[in-house]
C-alpha atoms as a PDB file:
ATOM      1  CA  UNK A   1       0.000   0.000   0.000  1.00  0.00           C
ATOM      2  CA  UNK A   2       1.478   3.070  -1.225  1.00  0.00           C
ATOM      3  CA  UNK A   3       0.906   6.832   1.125  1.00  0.00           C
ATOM      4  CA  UNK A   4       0.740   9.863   0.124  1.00  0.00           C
ATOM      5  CA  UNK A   5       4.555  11.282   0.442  1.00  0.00           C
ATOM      6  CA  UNK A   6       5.416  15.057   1.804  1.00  0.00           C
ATOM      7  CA  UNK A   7       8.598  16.866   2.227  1.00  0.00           C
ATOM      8  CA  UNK A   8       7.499  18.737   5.585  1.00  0.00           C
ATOM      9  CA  UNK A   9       6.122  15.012   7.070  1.00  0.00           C
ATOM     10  CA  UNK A  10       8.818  14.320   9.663  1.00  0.00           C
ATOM     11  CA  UNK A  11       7.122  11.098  11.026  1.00  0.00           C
ATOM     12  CA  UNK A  12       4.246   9.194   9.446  1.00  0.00           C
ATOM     13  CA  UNK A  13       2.475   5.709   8.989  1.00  0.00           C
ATOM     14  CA  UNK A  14       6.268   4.413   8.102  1.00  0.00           C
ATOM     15  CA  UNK A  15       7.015   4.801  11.782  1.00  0.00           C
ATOM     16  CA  UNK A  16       5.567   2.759  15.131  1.00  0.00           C
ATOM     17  CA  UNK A  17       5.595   6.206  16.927  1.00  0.00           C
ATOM     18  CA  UNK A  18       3.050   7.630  18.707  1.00  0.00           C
ATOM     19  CA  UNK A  19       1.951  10.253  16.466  1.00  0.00           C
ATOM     20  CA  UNK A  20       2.217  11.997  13.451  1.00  0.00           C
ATOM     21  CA  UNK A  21       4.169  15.057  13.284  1.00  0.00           C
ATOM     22  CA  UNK A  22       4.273  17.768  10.233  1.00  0.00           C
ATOM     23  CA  UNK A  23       6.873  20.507   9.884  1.00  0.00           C
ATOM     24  CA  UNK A  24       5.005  23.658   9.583  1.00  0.00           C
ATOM     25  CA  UNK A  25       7.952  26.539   9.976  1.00  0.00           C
ATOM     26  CA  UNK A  26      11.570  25.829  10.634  1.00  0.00           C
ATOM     27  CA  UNK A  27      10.907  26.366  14.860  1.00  0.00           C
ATOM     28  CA  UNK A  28       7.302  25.219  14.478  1.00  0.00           C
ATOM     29  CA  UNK A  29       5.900  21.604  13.670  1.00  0.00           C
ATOM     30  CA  UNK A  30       2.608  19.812  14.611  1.00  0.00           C
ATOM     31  CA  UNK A  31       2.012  16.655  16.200  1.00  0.00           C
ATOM     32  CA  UNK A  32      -1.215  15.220  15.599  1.00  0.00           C
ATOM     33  CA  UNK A  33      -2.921  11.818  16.875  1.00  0.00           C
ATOM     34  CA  UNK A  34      -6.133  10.254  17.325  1.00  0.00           C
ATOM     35  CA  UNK A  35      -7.711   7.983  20.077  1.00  0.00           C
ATOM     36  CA  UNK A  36     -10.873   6.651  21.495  1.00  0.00           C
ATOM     37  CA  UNK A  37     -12.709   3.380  23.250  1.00  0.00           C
ATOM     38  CA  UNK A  38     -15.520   1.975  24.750  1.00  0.00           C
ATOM     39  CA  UNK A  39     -16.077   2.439  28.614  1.00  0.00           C
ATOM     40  CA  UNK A  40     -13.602   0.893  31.202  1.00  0.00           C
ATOM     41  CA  UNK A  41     -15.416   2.576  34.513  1.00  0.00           C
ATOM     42  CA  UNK A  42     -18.847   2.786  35.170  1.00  0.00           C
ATOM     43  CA  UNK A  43     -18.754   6.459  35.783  1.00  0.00           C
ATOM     44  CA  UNK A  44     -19.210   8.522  32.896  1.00  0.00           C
ATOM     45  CA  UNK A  45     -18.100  11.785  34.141  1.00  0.00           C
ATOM     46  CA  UNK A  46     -14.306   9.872  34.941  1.00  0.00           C
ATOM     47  CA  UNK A  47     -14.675   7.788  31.762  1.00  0.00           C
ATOM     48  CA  UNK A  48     -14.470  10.905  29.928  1.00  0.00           C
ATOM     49  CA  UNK A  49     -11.556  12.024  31.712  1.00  0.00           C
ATOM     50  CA  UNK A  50      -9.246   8.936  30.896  1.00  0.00           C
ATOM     51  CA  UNK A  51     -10.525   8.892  27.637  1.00  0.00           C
ATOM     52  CA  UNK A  52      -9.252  12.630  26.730  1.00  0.00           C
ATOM     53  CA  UNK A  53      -6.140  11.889  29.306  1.00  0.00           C
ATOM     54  CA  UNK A  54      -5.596   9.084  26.962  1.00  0.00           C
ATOM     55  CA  UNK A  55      -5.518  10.716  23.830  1.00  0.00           C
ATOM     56  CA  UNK A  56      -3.370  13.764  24.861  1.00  0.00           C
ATOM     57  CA  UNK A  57      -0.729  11.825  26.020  1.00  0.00           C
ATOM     58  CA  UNK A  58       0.615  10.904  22.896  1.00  0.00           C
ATOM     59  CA  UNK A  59       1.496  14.137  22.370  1.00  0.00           C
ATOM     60  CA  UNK A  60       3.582  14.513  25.550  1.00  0.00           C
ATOM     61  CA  UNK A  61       5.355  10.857  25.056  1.00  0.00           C
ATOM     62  CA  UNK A  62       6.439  12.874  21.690  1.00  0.00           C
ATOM     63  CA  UNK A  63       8.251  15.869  23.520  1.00  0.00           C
ATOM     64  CA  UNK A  64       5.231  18.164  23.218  1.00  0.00           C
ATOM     65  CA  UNK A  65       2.278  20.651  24.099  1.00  0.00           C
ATOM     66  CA  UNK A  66      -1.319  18.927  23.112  1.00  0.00           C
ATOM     67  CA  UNK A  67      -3.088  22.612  22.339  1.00  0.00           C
ATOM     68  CA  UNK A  68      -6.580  21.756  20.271  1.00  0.00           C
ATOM     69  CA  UNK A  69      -8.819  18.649  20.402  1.00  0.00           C
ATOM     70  CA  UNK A  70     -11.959  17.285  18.779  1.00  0.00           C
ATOM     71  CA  UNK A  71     -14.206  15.432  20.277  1.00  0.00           C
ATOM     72  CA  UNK A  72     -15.023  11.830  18.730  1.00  0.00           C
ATOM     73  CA  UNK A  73     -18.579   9.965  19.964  1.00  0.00           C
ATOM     74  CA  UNK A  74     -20.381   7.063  19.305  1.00  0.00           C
ATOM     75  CA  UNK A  75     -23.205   6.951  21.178  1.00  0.00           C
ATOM     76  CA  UNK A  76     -26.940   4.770  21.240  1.00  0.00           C
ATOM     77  CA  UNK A  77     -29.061   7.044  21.810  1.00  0.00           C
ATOM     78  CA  UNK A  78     -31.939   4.754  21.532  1.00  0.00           C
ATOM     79  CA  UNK A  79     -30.883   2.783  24.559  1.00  0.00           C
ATOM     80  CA  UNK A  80     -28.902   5.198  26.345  1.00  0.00           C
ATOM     81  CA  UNK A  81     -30.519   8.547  28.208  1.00  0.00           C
ATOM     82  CA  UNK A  82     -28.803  12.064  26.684  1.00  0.00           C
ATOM     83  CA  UNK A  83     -27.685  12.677  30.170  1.00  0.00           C
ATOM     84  CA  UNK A  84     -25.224   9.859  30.031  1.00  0.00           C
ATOM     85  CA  UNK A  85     -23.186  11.542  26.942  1.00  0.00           C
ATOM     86  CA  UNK A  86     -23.185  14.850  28.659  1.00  0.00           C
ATOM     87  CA  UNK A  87     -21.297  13.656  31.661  1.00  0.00           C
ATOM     88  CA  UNK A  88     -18.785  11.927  29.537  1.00  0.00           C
ATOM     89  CA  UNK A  89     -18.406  14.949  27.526  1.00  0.00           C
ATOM     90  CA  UNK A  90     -17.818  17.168  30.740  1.00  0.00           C
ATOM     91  CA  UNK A  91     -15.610  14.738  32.083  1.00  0.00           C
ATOM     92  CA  UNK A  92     -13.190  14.783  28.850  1.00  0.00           C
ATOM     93  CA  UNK A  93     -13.704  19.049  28.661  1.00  0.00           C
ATOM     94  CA  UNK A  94     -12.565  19.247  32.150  1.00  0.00           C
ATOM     95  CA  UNK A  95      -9.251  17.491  31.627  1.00  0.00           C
ATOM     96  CA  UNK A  96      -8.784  19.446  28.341  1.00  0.00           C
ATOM     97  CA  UNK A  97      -9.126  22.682  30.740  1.00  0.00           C
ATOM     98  CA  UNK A  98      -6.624  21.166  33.161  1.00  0.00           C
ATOM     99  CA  UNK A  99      -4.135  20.533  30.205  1.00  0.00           C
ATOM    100  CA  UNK A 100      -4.778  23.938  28.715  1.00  0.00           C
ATOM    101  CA  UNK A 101      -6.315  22.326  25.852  1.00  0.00           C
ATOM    102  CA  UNK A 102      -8.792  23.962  23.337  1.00  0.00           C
ATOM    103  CA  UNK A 103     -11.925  21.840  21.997  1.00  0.00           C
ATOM    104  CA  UNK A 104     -12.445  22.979  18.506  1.00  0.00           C
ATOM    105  CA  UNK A 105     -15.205  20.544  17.281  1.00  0.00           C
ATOM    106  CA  UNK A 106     -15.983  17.093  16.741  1.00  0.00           C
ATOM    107  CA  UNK A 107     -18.226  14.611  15.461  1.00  0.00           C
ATOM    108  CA  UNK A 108     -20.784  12.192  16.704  1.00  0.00           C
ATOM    109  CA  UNK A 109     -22.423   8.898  15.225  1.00  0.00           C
ATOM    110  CA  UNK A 110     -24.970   6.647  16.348  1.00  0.00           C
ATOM    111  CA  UNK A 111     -23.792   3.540  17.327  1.00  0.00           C
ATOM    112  CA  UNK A 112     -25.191   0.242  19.521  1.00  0.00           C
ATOM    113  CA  UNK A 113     -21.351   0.724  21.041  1.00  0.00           C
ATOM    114  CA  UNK A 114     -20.720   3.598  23.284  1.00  0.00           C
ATOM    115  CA  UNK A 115     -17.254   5.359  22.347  1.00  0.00           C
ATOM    116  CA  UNK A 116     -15.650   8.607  23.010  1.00  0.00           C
ATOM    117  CA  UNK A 117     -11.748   9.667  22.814  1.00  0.00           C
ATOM    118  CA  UNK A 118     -10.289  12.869  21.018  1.00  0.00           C
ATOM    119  CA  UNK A 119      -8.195  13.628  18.223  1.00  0.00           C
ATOM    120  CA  UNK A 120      -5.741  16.087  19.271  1.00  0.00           C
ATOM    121  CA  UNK A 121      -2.877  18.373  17.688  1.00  0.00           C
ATOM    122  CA  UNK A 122      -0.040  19.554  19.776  1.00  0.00           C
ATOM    123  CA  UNK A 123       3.339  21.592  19.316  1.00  0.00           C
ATOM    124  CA  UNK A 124       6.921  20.686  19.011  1.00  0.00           C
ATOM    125  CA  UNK A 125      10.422  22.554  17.695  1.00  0.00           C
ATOM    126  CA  UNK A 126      10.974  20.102  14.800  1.00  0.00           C
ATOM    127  CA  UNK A 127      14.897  19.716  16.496  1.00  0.00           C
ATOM    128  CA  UNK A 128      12.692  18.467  19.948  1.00  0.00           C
ATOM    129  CA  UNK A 129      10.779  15.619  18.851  1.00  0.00           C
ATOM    130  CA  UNK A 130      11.033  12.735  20.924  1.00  0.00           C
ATOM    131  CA  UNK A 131      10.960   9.168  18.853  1.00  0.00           C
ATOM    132  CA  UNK A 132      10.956   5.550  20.461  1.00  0.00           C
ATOM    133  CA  UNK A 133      14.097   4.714  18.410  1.00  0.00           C
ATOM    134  CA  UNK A 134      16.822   7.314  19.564  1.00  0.00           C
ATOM    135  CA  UNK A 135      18.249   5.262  22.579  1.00  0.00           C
ATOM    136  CA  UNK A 136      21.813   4.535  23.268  1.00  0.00           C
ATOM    137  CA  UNK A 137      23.792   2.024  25.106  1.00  0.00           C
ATOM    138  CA  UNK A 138      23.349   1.897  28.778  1.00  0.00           C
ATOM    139  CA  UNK A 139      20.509   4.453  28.801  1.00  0.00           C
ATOM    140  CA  UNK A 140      18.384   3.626  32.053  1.00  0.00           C
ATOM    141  CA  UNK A 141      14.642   3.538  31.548  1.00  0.00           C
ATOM    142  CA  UNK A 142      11.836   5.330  33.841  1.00  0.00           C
ATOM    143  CA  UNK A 143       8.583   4.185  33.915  1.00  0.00           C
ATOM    144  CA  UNK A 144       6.306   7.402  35.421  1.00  0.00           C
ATOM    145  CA  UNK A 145       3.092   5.252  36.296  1.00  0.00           C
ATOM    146  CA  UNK A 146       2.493   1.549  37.864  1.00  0.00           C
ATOM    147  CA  UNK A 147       0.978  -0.728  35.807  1.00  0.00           C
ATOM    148  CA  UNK A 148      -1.526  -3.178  36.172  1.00  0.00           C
ATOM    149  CA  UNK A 149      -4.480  -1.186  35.053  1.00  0.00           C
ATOM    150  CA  UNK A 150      -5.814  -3.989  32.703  1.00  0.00           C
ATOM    151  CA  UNK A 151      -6.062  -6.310  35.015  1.00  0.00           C
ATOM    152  CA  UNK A 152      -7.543  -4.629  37.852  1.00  0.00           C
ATOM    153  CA  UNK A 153     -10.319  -3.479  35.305  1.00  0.00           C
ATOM    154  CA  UNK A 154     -10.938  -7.007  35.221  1.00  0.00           C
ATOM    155  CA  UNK A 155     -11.280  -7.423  38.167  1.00  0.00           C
ATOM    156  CA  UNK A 156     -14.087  -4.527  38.441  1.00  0.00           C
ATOM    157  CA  UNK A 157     -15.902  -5.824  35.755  1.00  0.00           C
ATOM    158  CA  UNK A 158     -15.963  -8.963  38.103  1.00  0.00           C
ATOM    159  CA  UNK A 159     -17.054  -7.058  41.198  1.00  0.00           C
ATOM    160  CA  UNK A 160     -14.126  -8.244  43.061  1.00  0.00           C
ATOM    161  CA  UNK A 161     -12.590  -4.603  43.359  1.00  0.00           C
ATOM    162  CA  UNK A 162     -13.027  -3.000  46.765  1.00  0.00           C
ATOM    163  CA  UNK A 163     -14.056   0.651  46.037  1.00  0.00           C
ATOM    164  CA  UNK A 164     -10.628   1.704  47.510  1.00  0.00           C
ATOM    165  CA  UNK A 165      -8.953  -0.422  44.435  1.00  0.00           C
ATOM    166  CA  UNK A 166     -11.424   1.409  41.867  1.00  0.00           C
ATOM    167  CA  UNK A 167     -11.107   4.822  43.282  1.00  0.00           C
ATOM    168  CA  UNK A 168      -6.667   4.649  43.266  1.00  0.00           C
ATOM    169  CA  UNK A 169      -6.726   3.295  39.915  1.00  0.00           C
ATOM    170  CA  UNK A 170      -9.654   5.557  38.118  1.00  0.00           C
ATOM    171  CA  UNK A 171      -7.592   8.442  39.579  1.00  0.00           C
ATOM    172  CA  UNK A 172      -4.095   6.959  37.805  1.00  0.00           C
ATOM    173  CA  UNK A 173      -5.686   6.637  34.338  1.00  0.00           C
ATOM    174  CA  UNK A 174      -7.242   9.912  34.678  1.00  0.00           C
ATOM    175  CA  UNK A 175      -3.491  11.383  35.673  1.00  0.00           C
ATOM    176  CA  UNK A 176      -2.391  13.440  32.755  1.00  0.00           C
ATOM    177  CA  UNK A 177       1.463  12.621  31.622  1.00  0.00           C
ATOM    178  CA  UNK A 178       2.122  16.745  31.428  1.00  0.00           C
ATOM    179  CA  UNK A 179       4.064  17.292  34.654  1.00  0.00           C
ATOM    180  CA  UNK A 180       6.015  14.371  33.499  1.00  0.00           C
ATOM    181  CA  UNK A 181       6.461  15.897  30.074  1.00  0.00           C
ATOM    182  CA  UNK A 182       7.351  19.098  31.846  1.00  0.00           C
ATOM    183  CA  UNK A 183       9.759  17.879  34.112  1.00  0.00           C
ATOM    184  CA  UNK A 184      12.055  15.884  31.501  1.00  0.00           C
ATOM    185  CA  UNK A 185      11.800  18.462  29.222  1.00  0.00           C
ATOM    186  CA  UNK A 186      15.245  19.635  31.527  1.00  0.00           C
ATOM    187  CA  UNK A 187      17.224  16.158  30.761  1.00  0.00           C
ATOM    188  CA  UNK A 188      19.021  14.402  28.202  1.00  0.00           C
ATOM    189  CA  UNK A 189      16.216  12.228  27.212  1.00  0.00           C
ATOM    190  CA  UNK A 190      17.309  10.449  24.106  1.00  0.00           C
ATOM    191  CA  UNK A 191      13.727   8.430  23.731  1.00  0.00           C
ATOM    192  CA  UNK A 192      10.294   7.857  25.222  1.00  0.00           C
ATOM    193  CA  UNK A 193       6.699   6.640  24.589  1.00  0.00           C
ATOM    194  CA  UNK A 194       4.003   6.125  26.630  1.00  0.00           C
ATOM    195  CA  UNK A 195       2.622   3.280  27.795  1.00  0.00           C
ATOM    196  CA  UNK A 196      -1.116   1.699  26.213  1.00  0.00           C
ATOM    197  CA  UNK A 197      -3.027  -1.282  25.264  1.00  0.00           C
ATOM    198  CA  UNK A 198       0.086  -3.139  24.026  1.00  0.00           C
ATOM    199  CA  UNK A 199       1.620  -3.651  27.640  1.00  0.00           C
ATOM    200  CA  UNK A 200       5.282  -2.671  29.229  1.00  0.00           C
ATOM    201  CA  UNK A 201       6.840  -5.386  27.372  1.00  0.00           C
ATOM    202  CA  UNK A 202       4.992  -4.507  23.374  1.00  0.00           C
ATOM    203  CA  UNK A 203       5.946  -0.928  23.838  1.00  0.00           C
ATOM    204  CA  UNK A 204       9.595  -1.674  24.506  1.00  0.00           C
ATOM    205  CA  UNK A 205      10.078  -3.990  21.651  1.00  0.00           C
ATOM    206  CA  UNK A 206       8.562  -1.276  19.475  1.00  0.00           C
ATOM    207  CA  UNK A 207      11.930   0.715  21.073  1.00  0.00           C
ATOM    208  CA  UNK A 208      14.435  -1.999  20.165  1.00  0.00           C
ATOM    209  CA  UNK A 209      12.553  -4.445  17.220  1.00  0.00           C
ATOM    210  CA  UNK A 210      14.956  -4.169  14.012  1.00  0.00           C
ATOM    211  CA  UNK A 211      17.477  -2.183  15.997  1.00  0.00           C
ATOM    212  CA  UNK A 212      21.034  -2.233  16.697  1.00  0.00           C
ATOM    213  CA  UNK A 213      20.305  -2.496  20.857  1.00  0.00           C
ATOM    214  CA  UNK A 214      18.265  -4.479  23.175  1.00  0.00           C
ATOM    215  CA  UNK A 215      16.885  -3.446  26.493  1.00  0.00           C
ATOM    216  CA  UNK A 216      17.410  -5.502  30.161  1.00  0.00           C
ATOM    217  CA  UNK A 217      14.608  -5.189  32.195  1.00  0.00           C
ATOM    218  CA  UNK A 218      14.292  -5.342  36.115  1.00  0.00           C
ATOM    219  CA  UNK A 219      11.165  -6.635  37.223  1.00  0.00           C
ATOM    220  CA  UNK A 220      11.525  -6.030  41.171  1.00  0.00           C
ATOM    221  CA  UNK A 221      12.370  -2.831  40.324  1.00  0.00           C
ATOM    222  CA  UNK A 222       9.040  -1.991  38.107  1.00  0.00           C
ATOM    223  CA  UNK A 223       6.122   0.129  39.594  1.00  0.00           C
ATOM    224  CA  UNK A 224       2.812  -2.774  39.966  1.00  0.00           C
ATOM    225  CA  UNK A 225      -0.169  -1.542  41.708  1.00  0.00           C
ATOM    226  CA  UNK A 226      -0.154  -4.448  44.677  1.00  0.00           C
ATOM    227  CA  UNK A 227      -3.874  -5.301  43.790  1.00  0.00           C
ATOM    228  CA  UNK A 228      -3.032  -6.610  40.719  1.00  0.00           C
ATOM    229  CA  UNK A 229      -0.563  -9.191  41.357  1.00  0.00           C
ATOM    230  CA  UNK A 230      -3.097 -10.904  43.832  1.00  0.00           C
ATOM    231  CA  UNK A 231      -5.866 -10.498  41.308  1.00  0.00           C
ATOM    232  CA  UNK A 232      -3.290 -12.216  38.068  1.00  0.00           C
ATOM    233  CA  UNK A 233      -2.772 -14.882  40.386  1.00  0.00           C
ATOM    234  CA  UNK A 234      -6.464 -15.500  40.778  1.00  0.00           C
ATOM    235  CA  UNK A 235      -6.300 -15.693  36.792  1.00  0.00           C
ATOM    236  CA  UNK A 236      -8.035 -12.353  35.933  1.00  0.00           C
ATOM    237  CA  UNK A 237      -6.156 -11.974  33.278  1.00  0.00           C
ATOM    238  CA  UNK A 238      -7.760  -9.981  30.505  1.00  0.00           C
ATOM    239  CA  UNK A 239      -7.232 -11.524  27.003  1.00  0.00           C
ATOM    240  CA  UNK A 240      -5.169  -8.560  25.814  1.00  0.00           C
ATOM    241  CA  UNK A 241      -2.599  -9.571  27.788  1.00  0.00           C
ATOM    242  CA  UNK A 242      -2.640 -13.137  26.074  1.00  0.00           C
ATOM    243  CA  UNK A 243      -2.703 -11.437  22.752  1.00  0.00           C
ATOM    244  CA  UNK A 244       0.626  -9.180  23.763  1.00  0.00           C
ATOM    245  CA  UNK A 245       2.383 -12.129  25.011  1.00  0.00           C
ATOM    246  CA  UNK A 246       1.512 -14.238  21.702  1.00  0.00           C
ATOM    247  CA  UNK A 247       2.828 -11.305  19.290  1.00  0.00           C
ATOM    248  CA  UNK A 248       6.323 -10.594  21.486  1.00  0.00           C
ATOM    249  CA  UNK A 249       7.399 -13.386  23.336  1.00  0.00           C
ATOM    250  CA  UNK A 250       9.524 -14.832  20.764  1.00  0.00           C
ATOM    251  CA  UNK A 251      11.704 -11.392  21.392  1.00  0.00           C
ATOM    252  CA  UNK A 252      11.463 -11.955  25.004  1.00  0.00           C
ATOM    253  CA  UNK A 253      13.432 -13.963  27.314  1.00  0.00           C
ATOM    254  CA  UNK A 254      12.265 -13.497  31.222  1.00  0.00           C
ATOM    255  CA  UNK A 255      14.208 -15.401  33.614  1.00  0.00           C
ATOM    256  CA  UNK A 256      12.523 -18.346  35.010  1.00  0.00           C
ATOM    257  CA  UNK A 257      12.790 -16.258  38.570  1.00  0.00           C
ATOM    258  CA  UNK A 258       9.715 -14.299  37.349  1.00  0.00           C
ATOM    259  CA  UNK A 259       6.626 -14.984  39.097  1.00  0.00           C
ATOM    260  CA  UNK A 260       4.128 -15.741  36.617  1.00  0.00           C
ATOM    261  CA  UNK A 261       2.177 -13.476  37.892  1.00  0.00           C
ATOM    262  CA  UNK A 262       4.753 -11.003  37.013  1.00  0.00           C
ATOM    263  CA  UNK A 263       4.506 -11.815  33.563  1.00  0.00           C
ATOM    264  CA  UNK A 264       1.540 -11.449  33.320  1.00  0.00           C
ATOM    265  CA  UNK A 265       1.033  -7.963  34.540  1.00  0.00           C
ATOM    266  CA  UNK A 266       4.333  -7.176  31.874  1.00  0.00           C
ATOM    267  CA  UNK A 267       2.113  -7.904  29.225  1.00  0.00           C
ATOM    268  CA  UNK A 268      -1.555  -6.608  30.541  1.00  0.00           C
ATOM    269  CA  UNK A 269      -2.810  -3.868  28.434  1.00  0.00           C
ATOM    270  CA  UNK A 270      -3.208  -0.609  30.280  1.00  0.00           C
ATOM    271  CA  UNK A 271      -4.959   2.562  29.568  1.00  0.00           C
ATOM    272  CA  UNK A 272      -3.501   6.079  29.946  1.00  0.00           C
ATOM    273  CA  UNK A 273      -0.611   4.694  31.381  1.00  0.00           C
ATOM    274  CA  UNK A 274       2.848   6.474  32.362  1.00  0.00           C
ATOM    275  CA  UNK A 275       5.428   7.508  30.142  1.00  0.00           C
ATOM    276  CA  UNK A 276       8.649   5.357  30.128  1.00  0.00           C
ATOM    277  CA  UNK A 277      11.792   7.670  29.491  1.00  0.00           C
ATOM    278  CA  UNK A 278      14.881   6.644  28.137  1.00  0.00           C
ATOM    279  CA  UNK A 279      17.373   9.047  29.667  1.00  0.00           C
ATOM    280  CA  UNK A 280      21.290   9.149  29.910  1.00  0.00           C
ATOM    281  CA  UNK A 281      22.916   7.311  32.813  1.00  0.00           C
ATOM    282  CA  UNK A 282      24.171  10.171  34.819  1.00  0.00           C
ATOM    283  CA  UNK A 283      21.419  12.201  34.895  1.00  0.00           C
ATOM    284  CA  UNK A 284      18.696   8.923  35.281  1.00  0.00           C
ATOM    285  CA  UNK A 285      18.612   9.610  39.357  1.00  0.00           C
ATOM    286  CA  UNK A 286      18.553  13.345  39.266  1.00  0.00           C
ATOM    287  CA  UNK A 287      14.983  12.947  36.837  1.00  0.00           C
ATOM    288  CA  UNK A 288      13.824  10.229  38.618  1.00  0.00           C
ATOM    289  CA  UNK A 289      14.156  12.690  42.232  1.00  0.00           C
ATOM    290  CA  UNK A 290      12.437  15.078  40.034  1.00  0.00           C
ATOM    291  CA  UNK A 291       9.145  13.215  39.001  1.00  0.00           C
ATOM    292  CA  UNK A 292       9.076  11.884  42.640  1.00  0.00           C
ATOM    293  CA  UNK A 293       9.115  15.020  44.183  1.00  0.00           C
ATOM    294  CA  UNK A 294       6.053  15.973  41.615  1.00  0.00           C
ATOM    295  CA  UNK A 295       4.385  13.228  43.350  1.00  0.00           C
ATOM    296  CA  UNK A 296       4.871  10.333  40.617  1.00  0.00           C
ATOM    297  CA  UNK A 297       5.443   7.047  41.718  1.00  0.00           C
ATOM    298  CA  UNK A 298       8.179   6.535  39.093  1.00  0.00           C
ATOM    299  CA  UNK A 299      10.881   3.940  38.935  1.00  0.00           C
ATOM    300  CA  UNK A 300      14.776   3.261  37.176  1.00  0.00           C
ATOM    301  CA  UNK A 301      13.229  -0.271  35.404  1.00  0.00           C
ATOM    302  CA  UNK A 302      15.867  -0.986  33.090  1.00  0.00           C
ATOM    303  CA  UNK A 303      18.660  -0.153  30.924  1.00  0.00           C
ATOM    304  CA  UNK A 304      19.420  -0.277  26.715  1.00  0.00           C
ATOM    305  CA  UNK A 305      22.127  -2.698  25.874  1.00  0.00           C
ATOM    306  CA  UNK A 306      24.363  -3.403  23.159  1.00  0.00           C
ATOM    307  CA  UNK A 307      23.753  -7.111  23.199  1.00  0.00           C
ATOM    308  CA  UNK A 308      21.296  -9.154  22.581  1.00  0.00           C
ATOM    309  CA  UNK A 309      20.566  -6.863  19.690  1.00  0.00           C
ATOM    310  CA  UNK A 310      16.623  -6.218  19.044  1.00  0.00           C
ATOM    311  CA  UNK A 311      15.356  -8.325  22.189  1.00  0.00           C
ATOM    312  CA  UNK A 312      14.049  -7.784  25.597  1.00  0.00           C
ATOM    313  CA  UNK A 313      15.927  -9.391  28.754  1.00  0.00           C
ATOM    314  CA  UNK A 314      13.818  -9.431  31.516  1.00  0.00           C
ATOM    315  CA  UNK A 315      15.453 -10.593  35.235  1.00  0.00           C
END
């Protein structure tokens, strides 16, 4: 399949980045990017706000400011009272408001499958842009958010969540990524991307698959919200995480000192999750004091290595 070809298109559909980005002026270049899904809470006021915390942060995974959003709805509004759509739609405009975010428009469709999410266009100095691909040997990685999310989802759509569970992780996923945008923005950050439905583990192979590095990963070392090793060992699993682990564990090797468990929750899906920075050695403690001290509760999980090349180690 042959796209449409630009000069000014610095990243497009021939990259696994997180969004698009188009040179406008030689300080001045647009990021755009697009996201939406069905409900994950039952709330529809916070189910808005993931969903447009979601979708901006692509923008700051790229290096930079989200600044104009349209809504995108698909709503049944045959089965559904009006009311519903309106509290999903405040929930998303009062997380654009807290990023600084302008909605300019949007569309809506009928649909038996209730969807919202935002497309979104931000800013970025075309010499600033932040790729997954950029990283160099003994880099350390820093994730910005525990994971888990998937799987404790499962577990509400279960009913085996305790409303303490639900109320800690609807907060996270509604957690915009800017302060952690903001605060790297200081450091030699060579890479980063954020991480989504594809797990910990498929966003770092999309960092090191078909390159010249691979990545060591230290699993005592990685943020988990506690909940959700208990609930993987129960086997509430969702079957994204099944799907992740199909499509990269042949790039994978974990050390058989892994809990299962653990593996698990490396693979589980999450939504709105934290970015994971790849920053140079010496300054990976000085960031990492800096997004604790903004209350993140961020961790050193890894490191790029020269060898093996284009796989993940995982101890």
């Amino acid at each position: 399949m042959e796209f449409p070809t630009d000069p000014n298109l610095i990243i497009g559909m021939d990259s696994m980045d997180d969004a698009g980005v188009y040179k406008i002026t030689d300080d001045i270049a647009i990021i755009q990017t697009v996201d939406f899904f069905t409900p994950i809470v039952d709330d529809p006021y916070w189910f808005g706000q993931i969903a447009a915390a979601n979708a901006l942060s692509d923008v700051y995974a790229m290096g930079g400011v989200p600044k104009t959003a349209m809504n995108l709805v698909a709503f049944p509004i045959k089965e559904m009272d009006i009311s519903i759509l309106r509290k999903i739609i405040q929930g998303g405009l009062d997380k654009m408001k807290e990023a600084d975010v302008v909605l300019v428009g949007g569309h809506s469709v009928e649909d038996k499958e209730l969807k919202y999410g935002l497309s979104v266009t931000g800013f970025i100095h075309p010499d600033r842009i932040l790729t997954k691909k950029n990283l160099k040997v003994k880099d350390r990685l820093i994730l910005t958010k525990p994971i888990g999310t998937g799987i404790i989802n499962t577990a509400i759509k279960g009913g085996l969540a305790s409303e303490e569970v639900i109320k800690f992780v609807t907060h996270l996923m509604a957690t915009l990524n800017r302060d952690a945008a903001q605060v790297m923005e200081g450091f030699p950050v060579h890479a980063c991307t954020d991480i989504t439905g594809f797990g910990l583990i498929g966003h770092v192979a999309e960092m090191v698959v078909d390159s010249d590095f691979g990545i060591g990963l230290w699993s005592e070392k990685i943020p988990i919200i506690s909940e959700a090793v208990d609930y993987a060992a129960m086997g509430l699993v969702p079957a994204g995480a099944y799907k992740n682990r199909k499509f990269r564990e042949k790039m994978v090797d974990i050390s058989s000192s892994v809990d299962r468990s653990i593996q698990d929750i490396l693979f589980d899906p999450q939504t709105s999750g934290g970015l994971l920075i790849c920053v140079d050695s010496k300054s990976a403690n000085d960031l990492l004091i800096r997004l604790k001290n903004k209350g993140m509760d961020a961790a050193i999980i890894g490191e790029v290595l020269s060898e093996p090349k284009g796989r993940i180690v995982v101890n």
